[in-house]
Protein backbone atom coordinates (compact mmCIF):
# COMPACT_ATOMS: atom_id res chain seq x y z
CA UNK A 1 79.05 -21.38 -52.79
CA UNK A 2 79.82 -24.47 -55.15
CA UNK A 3 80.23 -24.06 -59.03
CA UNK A 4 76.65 -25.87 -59.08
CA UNK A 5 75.09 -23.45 -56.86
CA UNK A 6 76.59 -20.22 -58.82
CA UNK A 7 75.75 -21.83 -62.05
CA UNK A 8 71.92 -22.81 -60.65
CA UNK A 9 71.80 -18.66 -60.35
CA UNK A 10 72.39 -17.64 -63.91
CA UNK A 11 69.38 -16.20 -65.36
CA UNK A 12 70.72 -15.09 -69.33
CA UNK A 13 73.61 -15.67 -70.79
CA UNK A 14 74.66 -14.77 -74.33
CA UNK A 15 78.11 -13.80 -75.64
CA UNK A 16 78.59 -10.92 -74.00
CA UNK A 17 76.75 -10.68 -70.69
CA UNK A 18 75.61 -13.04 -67.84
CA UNK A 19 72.71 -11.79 -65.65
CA UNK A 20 72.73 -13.79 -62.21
CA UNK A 21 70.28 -13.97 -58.92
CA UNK A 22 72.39 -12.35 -56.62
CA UNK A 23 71.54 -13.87 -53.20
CA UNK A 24 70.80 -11.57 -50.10
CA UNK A 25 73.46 -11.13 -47.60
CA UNK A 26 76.11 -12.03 -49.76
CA UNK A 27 79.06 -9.27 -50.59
CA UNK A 28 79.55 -9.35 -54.62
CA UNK A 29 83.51 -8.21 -54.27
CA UNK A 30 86.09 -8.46 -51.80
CA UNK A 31 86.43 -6.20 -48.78
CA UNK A 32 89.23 -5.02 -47.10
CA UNK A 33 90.87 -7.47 -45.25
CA UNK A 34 90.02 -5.84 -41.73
CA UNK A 35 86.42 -5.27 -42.63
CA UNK A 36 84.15 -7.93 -41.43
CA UNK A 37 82.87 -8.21 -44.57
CA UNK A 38 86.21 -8.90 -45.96
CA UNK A 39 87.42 -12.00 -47.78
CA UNK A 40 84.77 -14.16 -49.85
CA UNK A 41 82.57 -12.74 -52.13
CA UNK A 42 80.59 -13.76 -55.09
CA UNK A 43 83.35 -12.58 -57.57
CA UNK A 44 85.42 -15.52 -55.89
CA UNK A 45 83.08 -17.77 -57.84
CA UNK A 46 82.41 -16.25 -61.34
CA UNK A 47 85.18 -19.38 -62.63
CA UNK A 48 81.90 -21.24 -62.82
CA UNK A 49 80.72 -19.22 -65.28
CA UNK A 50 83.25 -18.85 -67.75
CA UNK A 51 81.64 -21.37 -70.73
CA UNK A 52 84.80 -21.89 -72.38
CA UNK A 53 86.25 -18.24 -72.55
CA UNK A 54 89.72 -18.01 -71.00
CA UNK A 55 88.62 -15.63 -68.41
CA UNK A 56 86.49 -15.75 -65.61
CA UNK A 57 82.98 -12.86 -66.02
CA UNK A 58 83.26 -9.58 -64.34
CA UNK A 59 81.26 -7.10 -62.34
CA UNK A 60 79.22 -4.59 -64.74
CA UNK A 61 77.59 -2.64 -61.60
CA UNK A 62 77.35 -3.27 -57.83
CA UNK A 63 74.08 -4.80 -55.72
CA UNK A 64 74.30 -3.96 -52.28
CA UNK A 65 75.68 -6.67 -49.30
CA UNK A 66 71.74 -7.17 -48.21
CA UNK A 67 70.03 -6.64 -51.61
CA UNK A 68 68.86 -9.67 -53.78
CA UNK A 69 68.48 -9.86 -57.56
CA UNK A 70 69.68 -9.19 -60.87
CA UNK A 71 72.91 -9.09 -61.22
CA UNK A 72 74.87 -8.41 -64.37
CA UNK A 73 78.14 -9.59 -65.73
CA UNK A 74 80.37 -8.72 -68.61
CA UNK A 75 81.87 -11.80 -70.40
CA UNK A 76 85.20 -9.97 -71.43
CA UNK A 77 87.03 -6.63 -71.39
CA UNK A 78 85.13 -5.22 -74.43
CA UNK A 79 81.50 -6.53 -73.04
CA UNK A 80 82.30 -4.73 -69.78
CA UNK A 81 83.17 -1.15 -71.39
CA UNK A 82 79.74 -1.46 -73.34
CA UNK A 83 77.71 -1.87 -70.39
CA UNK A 84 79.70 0.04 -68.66
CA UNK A 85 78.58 3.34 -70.80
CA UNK A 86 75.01 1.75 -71.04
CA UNK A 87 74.65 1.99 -67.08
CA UNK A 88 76.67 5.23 -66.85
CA UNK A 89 73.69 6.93 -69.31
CA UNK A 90 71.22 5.54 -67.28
CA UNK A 91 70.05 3.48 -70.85
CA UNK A 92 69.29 0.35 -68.53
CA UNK A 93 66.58 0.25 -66.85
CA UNK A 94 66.17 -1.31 -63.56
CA UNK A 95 63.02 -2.25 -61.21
CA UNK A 96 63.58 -3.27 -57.79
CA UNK A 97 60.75 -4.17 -55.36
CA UNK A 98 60.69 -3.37 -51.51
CA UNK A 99 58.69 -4.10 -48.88
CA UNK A 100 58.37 -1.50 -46.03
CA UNK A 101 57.33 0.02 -42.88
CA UNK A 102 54.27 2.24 -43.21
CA UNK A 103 53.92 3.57 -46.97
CA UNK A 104 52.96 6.61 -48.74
CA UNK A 105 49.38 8.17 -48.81
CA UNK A 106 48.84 7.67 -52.67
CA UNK A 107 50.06 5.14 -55.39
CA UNK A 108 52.89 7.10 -57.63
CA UNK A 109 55.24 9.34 -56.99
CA UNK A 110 58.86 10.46 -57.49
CA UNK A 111 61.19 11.19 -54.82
CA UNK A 112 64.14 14.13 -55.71
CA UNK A 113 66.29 13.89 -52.73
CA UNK A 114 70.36 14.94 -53.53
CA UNK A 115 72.23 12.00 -51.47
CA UNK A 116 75.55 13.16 -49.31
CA UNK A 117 77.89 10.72 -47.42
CA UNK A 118 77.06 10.59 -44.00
CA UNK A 119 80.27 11.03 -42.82
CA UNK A 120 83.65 9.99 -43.70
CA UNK A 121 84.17 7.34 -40.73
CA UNK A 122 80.87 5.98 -42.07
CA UNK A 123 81.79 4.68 -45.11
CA UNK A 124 79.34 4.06 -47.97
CA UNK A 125 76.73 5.12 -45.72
CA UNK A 126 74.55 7.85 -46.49
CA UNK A 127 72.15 10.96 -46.14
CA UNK A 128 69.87 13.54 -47.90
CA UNK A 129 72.05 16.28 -48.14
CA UNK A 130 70.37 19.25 -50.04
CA UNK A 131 74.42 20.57 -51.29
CA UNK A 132 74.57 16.64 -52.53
CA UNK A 133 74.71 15.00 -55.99
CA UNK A 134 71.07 14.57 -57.50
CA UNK A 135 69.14 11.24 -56.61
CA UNK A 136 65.68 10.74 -58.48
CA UNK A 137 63.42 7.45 -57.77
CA UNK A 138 59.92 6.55 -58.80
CA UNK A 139 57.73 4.58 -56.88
CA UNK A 140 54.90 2.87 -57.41
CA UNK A 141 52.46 1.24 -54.78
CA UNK A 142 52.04 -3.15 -55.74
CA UNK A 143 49.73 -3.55 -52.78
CA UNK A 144 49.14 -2.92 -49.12
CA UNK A 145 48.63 -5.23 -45.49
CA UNK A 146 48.55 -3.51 -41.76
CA UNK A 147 51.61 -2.02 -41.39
CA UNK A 148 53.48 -2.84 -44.58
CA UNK A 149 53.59 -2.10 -48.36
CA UNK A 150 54.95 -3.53 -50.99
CA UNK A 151 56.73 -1.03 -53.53
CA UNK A 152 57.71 -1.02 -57.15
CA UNK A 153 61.06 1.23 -57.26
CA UNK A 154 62.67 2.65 -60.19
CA UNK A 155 66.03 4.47 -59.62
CA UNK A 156 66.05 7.25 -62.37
CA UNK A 157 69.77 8.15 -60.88
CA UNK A 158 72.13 5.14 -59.10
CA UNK A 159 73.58 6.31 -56.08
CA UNK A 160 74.89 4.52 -53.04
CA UNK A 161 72.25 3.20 -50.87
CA UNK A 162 69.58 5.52 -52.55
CA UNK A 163 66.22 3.64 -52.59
CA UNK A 164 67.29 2.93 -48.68
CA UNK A 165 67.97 6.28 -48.20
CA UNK A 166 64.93 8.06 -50.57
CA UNK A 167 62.36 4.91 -48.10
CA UNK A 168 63.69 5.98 -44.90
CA UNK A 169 63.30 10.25 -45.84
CA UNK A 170 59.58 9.56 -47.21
CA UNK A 171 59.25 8.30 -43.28
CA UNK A 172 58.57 4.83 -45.30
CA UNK A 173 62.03 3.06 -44.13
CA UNK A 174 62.49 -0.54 -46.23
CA UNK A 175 61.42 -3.55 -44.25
CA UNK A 176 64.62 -5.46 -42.55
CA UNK A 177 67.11 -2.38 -42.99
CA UNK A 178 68.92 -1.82 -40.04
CA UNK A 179 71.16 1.19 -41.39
CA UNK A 180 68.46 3.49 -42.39
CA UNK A 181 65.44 2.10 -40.82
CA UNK A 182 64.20 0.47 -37.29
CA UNK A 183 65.77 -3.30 -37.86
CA UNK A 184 68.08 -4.27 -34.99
CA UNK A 185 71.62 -4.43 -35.66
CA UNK A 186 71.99 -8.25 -35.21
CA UNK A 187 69.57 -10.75 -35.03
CA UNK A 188 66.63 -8.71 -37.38
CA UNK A 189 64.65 -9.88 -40.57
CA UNK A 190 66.84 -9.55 -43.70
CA UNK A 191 66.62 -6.73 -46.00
CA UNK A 192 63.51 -6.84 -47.91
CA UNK A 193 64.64 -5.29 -51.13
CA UNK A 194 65.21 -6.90 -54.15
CA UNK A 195 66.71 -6.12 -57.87
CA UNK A 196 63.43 -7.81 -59.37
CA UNK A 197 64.17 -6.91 -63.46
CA UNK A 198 66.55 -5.50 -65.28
CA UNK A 199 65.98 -4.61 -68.95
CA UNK A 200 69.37 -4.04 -71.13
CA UNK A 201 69.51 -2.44 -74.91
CA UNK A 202 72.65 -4.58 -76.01
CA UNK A 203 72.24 -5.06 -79.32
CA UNK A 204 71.33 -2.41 -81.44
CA UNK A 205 69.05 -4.60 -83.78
CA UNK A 206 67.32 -6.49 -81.10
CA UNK A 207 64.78 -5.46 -78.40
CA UNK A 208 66.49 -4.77 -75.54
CA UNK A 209 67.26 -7.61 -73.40
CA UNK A 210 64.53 -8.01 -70.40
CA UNK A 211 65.42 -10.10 -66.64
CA UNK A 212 63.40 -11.15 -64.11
CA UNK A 213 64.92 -12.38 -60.79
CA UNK A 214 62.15 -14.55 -58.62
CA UNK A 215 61.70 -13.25 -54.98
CA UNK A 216 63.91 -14.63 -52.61
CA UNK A 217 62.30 -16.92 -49.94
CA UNK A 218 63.38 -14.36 -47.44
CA UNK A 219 60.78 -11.62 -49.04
CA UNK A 220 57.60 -14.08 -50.13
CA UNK A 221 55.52 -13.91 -47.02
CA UNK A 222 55.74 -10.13 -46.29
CA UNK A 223 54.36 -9.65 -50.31
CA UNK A 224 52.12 -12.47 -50.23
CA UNK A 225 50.37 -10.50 -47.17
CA UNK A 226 50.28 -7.26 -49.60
CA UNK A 227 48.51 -9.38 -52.40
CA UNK A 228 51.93 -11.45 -54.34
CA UNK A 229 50.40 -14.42 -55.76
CA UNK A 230 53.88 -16.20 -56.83
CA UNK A 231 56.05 -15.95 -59.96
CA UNK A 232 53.66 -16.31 -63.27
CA UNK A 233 54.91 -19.13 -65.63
CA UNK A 234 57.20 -18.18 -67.90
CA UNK A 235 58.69 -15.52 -66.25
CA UNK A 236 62.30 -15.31 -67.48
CA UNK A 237 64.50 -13.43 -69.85
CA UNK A 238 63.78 -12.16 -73.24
């Protein structure tokens, strides 16, 4: 990725955070060396976004390898421990939308589900395990085509791989997942979930500070089948 392409993704910046369009299929640190997702990530490029301050932004949470969206950033040391408490209370909220396989029978609903690791050889991956730590997700039903729906998902708790995890235990797996749901292994449709808006309460003064990512191109015909009719105008940060 060029400085011009990572600077083309920034979506707000003010003095203390940066919130970027994180593309699909695109680690946002470094791996270990022997994984195959090892060496370059998107932190490689956050020099581009410096704007004059000494240091280069840093990670505030984590997006997934295969997710798309908003992605936020903390300009310096003292940025990064306030966001840092503001996702660890859960005071940011975050919308991501999904399309997938099947879908429920109504049009709201919460999913409790406590999320285990899978197993330790596994890695990050994951599984409903009723002894594990509590996971909470609304849902919300955006429209419907065949086969597919497209979902509005809010994750009330942030766990590893949880709105993949929560899809595929409704019997609902996410569209392009090939961990938790039917996608092949190689050569599939990309993950079809996306970090759509995030809304931050930075500044204690101000309305909290509200992010829309645009849906990647990978996503647009699978929601434009379950009744997307494009970005409005206008929509951006607040």
């Amino acid at each position: 990725m060029t400085a011009e392409e990572m600077m083309s993704r920034l979506l707000y910046r003010d003095g203390l955070m940066l919130v970027i369009d994180k593309p699909a299929g695109f680690a946002v640190h470094r791996g270990p060396k022997n994984s195959n997702k090892g060496g370059a990530s998107l932190e490689d490029h956050f020099g581009a976004l410096r704007f004059g301050l000494p240091r280069p932004p840093a990670l505030a949470h984590r997006l997934d390898h295969d997710t798309s969206g908003c992605l936020v950033l903390g300009r310096h040391r003292k940025a990064l421990a306030q966001l840092g408490r503001l996702f660890k209370t859960g005071a940011i909220d975050k919308t991501y939308w999904a399309t997938v396989e099947g879908g429920p029978d109504t049009d709201t609903g919460v999913i409790e589900l406590p999320l285990g690791r899978l197993d330790v050889t596994r890695g990050w991956w994951m599984k409903h395990d009723p002894k594990g730590q509590r996971a909470v997700t609304k849902w919300r039903v955006m429209g419907r085509a065949g086969k597919l729906t497209w979902l509005s998902l809010e994750p009330v708790t942030g766990r590893t791989h949880q709105l993949r995890v929560h899809c595929a235990e409704m019997g609902w797996p996410i569209f392009g997942d090939a961990i938790y749901g039917t996608a092949p292994r190689k050569g599939g449709p990309m993950l079809h979930l996306h970090a759509r808006e995030i809304v931050v309460p930075l500044y204690k003064n101000r309305e909290p500070i509200r992010v829309v990512a645009p849906v990647p191109p990978h996503m647009r015909a699978a929601l434009a089948q379950c009744g997307w009719e494009g970005e409005r105008e206008g929509e951006a940060a607040e």
